[in-house]
N, C-alpha and C. Protein backbone atom coordinates (compact mmCIF):
# COMPACT_ATOMS: atom_id res chain seq x y z
N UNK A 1 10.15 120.83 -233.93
CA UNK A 1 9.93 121.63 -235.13
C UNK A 1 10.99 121.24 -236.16
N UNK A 2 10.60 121.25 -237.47
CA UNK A 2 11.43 120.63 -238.06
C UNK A 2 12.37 121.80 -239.12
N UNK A 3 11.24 123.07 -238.97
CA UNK A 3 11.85 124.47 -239.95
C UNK A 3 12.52 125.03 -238.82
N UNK A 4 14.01 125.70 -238.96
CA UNK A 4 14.04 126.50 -237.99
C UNK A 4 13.96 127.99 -238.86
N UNK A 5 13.56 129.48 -238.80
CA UNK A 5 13.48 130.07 -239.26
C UNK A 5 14.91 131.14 -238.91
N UNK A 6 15.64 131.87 -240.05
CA UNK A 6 16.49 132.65 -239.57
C UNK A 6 16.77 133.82 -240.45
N UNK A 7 17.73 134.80 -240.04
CA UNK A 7 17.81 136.03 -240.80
C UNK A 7 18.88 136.45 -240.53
N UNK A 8 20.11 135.52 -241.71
CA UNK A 8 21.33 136.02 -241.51
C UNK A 8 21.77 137.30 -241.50
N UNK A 9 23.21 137.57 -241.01
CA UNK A 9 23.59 138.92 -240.45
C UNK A 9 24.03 139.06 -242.13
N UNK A 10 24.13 140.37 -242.55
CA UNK A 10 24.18 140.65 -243.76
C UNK A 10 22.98 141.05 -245.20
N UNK A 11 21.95 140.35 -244.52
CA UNK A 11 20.48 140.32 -245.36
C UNK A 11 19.88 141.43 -244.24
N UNK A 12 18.89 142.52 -245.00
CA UNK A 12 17.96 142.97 -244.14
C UNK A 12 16.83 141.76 -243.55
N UNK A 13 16.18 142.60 -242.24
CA UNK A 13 15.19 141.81 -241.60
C UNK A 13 13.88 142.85 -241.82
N UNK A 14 12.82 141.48 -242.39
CA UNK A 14 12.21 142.05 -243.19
C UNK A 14 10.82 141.67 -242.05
N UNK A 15 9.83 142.51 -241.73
CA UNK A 15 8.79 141.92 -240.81
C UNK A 15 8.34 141.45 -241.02
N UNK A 16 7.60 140.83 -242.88
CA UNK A 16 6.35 140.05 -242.84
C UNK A 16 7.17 138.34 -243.17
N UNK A 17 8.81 138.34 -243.32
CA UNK A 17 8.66 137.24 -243.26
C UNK A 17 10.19 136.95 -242.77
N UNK A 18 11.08 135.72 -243.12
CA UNK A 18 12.73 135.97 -242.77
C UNK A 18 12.78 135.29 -243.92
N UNK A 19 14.53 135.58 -244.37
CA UNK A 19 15.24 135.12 -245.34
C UNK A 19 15.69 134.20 -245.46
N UNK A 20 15.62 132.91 -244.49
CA UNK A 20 16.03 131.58 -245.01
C UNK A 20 15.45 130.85 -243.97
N UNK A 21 15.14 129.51 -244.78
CA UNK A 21 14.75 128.61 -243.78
C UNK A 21 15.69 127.20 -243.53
N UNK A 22 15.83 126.36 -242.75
CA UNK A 22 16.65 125.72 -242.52
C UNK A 22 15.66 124.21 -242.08
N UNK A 23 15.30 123.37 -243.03
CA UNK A 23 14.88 122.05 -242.76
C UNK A 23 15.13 121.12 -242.72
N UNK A 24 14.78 120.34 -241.33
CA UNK A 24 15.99 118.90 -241.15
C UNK A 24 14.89 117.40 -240.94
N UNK A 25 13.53 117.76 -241.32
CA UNK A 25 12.62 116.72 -241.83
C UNK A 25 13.01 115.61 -242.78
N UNK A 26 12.02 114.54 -242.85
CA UNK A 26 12.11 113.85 -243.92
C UNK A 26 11.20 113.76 -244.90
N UNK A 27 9.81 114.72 -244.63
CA UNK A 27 8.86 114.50 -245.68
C UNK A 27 8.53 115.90 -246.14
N UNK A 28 8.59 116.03 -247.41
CA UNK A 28 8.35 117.20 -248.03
C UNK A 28 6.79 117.10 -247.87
N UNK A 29 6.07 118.57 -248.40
CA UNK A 29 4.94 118.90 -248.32
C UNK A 29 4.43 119.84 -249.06
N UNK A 30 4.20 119.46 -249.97
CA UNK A 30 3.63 120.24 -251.31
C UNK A 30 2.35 120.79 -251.51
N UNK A 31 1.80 122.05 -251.32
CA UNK A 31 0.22 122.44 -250.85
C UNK A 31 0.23 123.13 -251.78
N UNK A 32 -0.53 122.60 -253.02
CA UNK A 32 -1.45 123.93 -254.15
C UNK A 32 -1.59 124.95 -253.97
N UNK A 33 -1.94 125.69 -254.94
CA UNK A 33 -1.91 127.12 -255.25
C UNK A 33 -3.97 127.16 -254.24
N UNK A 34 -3.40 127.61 -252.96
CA UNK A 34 -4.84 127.86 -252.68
C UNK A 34 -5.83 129.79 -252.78
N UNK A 35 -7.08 129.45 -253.27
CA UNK A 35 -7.26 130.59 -253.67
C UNK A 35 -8.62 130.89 -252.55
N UNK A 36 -9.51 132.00 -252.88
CA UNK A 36 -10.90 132.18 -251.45
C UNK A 36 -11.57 131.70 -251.98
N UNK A 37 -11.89 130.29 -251.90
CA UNK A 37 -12.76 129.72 -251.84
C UNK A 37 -12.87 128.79 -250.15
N UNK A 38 -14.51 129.06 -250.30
CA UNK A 38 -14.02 127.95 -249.04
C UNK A 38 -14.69 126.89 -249.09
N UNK A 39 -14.87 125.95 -248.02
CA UNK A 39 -14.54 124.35 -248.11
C UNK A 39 -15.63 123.94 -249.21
N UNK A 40 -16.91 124.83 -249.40
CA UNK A 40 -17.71 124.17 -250.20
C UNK A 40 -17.48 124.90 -251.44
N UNK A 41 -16.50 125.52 -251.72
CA UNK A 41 -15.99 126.31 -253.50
C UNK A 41 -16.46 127.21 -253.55
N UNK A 42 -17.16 127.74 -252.38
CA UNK A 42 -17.81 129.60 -252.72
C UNK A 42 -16.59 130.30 -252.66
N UNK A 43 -16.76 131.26 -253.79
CA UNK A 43 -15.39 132.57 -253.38
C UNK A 43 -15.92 133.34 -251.97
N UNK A 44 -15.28 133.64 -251.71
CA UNK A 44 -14.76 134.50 -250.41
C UNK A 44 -14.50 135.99 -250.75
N UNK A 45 -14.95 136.78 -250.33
CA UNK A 45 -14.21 138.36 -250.53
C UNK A 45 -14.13 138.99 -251.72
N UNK A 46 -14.78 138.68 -252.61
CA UNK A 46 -14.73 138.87 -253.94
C UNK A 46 -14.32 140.37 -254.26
N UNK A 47 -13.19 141.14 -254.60
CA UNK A 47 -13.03 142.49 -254.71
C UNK A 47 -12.31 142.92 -253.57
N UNK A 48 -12.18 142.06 -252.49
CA UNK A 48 -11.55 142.55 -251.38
C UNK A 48 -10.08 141.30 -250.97
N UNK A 49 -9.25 142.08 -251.85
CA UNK A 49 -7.60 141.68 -251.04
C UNK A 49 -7.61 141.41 -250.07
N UNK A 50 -8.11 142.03 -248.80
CA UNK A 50 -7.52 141.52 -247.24
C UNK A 50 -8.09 140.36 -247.42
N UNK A 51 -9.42 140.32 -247.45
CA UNK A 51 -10.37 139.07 -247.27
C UNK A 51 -9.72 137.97 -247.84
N UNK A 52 -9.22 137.88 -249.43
CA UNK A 52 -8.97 137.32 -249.91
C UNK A 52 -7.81 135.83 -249.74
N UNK A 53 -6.93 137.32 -248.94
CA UNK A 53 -5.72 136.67 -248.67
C UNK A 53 -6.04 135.98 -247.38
N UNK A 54 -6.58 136.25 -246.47
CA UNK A 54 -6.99 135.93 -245.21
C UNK A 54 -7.58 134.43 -245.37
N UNK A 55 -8.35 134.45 -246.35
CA UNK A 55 -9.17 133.25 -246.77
C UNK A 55 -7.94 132.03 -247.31
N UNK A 56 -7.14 132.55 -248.22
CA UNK A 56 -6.37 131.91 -248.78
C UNK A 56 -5.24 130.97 -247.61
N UNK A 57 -4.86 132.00 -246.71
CA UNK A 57 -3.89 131.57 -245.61
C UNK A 57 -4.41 130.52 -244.89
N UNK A 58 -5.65 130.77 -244.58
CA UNK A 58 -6.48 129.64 -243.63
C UNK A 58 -6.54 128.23 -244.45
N UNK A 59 -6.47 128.47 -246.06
CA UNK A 59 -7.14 127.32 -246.83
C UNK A 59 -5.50 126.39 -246.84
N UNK A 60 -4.51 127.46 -246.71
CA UNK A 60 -2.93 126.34 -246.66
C UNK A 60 -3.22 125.64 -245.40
N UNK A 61 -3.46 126.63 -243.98
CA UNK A 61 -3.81 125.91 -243.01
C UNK A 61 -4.13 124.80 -242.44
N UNK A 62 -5.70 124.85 -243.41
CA UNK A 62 -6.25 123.49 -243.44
C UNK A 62 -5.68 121.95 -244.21
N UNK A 63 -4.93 122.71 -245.30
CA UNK A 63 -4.19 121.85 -245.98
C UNK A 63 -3.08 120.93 -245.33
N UNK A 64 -2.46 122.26 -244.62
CA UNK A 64 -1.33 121.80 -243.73
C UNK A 64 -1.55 120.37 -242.36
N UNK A 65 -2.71 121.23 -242.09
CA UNK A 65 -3.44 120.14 -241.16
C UNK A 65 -3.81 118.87 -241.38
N UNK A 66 -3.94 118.88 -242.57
CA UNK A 66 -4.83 117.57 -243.46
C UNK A 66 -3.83 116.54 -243.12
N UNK A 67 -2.40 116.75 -243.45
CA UNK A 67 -1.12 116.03 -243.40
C UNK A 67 -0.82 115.77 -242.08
N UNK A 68 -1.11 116.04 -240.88
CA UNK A 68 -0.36 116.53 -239.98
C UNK A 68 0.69 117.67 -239.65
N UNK A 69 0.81 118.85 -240.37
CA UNK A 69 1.79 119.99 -240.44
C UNK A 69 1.07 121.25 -240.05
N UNK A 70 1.61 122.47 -239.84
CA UNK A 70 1.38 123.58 -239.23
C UNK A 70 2.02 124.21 -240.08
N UNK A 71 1.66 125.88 -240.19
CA UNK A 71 2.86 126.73 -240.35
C UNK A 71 4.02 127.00 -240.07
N UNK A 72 4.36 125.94 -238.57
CA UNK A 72 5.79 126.28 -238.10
C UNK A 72 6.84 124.75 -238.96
N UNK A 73 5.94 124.25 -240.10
CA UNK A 73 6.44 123.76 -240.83
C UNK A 73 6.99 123.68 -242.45
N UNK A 74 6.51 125.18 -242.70
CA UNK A 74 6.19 125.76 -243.70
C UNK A 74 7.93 126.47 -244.04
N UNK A 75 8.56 125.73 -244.98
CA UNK A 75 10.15 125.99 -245.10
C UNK A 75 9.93 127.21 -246.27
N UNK A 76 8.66 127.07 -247.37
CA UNK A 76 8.81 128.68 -248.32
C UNK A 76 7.41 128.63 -248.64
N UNK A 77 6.70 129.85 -248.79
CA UNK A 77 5.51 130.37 -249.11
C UNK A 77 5.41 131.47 -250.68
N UNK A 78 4.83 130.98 -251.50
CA UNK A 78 5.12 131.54 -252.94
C UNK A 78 3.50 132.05 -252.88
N UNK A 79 3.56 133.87 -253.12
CA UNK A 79 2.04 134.04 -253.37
C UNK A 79 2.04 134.47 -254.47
N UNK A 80 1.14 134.44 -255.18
CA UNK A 80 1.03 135.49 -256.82
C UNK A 80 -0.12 136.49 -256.34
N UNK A 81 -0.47 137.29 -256.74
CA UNK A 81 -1.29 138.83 -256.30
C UNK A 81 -1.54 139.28 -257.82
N UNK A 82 -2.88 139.69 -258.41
CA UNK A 82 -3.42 139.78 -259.45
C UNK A 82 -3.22 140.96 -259.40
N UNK A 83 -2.60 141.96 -260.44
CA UNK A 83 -2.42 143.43 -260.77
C UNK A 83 -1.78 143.46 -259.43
N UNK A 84 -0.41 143.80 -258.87
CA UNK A 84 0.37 143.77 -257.85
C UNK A 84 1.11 145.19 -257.93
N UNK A 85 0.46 146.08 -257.23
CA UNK A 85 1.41 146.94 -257.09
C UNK A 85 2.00 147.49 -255.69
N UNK A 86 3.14 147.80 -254.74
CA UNK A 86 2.91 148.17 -253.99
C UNK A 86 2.23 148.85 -253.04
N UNK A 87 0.79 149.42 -253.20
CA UNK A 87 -0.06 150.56 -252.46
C UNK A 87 -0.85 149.34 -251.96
N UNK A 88 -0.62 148.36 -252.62
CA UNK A 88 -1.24 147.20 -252.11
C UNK A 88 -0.78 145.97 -250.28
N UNK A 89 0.28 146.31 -250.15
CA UNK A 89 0.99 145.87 -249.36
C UNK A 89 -0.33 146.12 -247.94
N UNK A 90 -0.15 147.43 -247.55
CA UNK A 90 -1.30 147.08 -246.26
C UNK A 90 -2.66 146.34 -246.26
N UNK A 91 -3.05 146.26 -247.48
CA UNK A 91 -4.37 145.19 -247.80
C UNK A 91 -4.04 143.82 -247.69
N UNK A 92 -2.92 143.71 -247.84
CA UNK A 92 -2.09 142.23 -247.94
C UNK A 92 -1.86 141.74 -246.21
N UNK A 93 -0.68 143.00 -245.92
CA UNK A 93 -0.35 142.35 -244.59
C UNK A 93 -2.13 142.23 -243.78
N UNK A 94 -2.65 142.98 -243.85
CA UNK A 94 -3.91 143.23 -243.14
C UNK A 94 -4.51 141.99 -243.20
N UNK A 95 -4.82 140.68 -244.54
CA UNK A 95 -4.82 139.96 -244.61
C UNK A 95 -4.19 139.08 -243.77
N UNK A 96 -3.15 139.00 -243.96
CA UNK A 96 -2.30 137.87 -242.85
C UNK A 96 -2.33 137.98 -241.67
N UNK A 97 -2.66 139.57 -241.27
CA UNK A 97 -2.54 140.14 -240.03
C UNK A 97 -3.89 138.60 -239.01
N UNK A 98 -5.38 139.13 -239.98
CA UNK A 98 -6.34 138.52 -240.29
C UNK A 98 -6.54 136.71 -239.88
N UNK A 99 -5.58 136.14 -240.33
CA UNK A 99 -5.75 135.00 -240.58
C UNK A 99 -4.50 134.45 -239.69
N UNK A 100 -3.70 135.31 -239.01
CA UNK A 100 -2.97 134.95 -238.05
C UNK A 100 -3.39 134.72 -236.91
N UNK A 101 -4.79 136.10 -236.51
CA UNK A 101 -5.26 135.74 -235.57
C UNK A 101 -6.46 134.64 -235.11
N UNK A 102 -6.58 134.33 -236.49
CA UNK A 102 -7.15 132.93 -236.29
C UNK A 102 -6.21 131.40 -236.12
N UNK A 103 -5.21 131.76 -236.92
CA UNK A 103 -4.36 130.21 -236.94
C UNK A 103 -3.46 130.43 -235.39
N UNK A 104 -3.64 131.48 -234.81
CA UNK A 104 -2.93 131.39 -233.62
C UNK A 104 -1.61 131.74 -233.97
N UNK A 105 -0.81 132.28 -234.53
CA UNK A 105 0.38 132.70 -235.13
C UNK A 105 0.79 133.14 -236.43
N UNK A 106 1.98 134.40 -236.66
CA UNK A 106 2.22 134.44 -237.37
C UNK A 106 3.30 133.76 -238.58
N UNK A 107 2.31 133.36 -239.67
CA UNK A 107 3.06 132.85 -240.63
C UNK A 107 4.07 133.81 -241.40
N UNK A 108 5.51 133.66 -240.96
CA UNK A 108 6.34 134.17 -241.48
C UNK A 108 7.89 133.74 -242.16
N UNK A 109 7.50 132.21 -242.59
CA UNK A 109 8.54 131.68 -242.96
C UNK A 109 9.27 132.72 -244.89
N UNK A 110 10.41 132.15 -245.42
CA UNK A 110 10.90 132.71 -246.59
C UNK A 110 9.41 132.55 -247.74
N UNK A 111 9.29 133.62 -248.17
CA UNK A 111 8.35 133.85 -249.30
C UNK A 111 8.97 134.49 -250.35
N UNK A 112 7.94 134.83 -251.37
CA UNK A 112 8.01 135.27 -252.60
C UNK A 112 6.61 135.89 -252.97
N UNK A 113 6.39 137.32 -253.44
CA UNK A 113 5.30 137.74 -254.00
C UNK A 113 5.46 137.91 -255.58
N UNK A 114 4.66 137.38 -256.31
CA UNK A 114 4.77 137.75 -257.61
C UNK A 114 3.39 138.62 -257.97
N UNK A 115 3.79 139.53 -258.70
CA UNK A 115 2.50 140.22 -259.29
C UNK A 115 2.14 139.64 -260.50
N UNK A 116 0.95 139.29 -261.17
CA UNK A 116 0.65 137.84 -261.94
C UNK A 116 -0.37 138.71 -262.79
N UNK A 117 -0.67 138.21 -264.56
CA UNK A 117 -2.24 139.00 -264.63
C UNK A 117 -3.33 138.96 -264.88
N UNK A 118 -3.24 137.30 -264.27
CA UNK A 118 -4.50 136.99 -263.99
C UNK A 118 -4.32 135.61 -263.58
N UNK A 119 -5.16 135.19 -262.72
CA UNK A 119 -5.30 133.57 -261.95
C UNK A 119 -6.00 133.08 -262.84
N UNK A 120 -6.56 131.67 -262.35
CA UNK A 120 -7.43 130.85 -263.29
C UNK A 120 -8.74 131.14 -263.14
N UNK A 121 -9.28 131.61 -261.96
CA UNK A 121 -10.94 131.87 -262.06
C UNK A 121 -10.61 133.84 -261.90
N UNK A 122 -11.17 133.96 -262.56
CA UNK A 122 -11.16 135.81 -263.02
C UNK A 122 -11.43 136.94 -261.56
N UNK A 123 -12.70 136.05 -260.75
CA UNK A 123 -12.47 136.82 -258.95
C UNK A 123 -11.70 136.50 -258.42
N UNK A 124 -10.40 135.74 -258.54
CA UNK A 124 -9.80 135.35 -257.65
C UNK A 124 -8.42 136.64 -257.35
N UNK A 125 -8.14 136.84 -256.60
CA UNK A 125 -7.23 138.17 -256.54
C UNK A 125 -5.46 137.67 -256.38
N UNK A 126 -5.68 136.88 -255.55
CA UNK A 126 -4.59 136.38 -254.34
C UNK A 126 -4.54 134.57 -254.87
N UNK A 127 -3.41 133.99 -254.95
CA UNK A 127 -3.18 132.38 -254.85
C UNK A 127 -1.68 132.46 -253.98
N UNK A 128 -2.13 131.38 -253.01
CA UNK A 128 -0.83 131.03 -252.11
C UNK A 128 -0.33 129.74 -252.19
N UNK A 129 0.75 129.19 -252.31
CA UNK A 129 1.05 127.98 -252.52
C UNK A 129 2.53 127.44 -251.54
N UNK A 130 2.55 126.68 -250.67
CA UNK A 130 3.40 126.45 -249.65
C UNK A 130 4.28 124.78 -249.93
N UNK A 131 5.10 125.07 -249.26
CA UNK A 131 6.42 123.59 -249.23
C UNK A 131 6.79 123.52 -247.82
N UNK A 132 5.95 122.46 -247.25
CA UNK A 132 6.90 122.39 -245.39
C UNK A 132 7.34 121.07 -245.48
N UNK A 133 7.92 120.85 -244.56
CA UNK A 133 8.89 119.82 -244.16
C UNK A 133 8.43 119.35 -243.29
N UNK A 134 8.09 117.93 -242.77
CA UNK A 134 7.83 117.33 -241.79
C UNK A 134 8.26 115.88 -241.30
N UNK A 135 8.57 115.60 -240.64
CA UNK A 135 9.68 114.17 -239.62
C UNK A 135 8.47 113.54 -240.16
């Protein structure tokens, strides 16, 4: 593995993700802002956050895969969330919850949520966009 994930003493430990990542790869990995669409460009979940995000996680997935990489290569995860307010959080994790149990693990490397106000296609709710590291 080339991320190791950690949560120095001094920072809270946060469940949906940890506070620093530590990568000793040589190839960066740059994965677009992926949104619910799936492989053939239909939206996904249209109105529905969990879905959304669920869809979105799987689409880094596949991305990740494309390269040869996984989530346990995934050094930071940047999401934007359309109208973002906290009451939103269990629709979110529920999402990941979602799409963890498909990728076989949870993705919980250092992230960032931004609340955004508006994506590029107007159904789109959720965009995730990832950086892993790989030998």
């Amino acid at each position: 593995m080339t991320v190791r994930l950690v949560n120095p003493g001094g920072l809270p430990e946060i469940d949906s993700y940890h506070q620093v990542s530590v990568a000793s790869g040589s190839k960066l990995v740059f994965v677009a802002g992926q949104v619910a669409w799936d492989a053939d460009g239909a939206a996904v979940g249209e109105g529905d956050l969990a879905a959304q995000v669920e869809q979105c996680y799987l689409n880094v997935g596949t991305a990740l895969a494309g390269v040869g990489a996984t989530f346990d290569d995934v050094a930071k995860l940047t999401v934007y969330v359309v109208d973002w307010t906290p009451d939103k959080m269990p629709l979110f994790l529920e999402g990941v919850a979602r799409a963890a149990a498909t990728l076989g693990g949870t993705p919980v490397p250092p992230g960032t949520l931004l609340g955004v106000a508006a994506l590029a296609v107007p159904e789109h709710l959720v965009e995730i966009e990832a950086t892993a590291v790989i030998d």
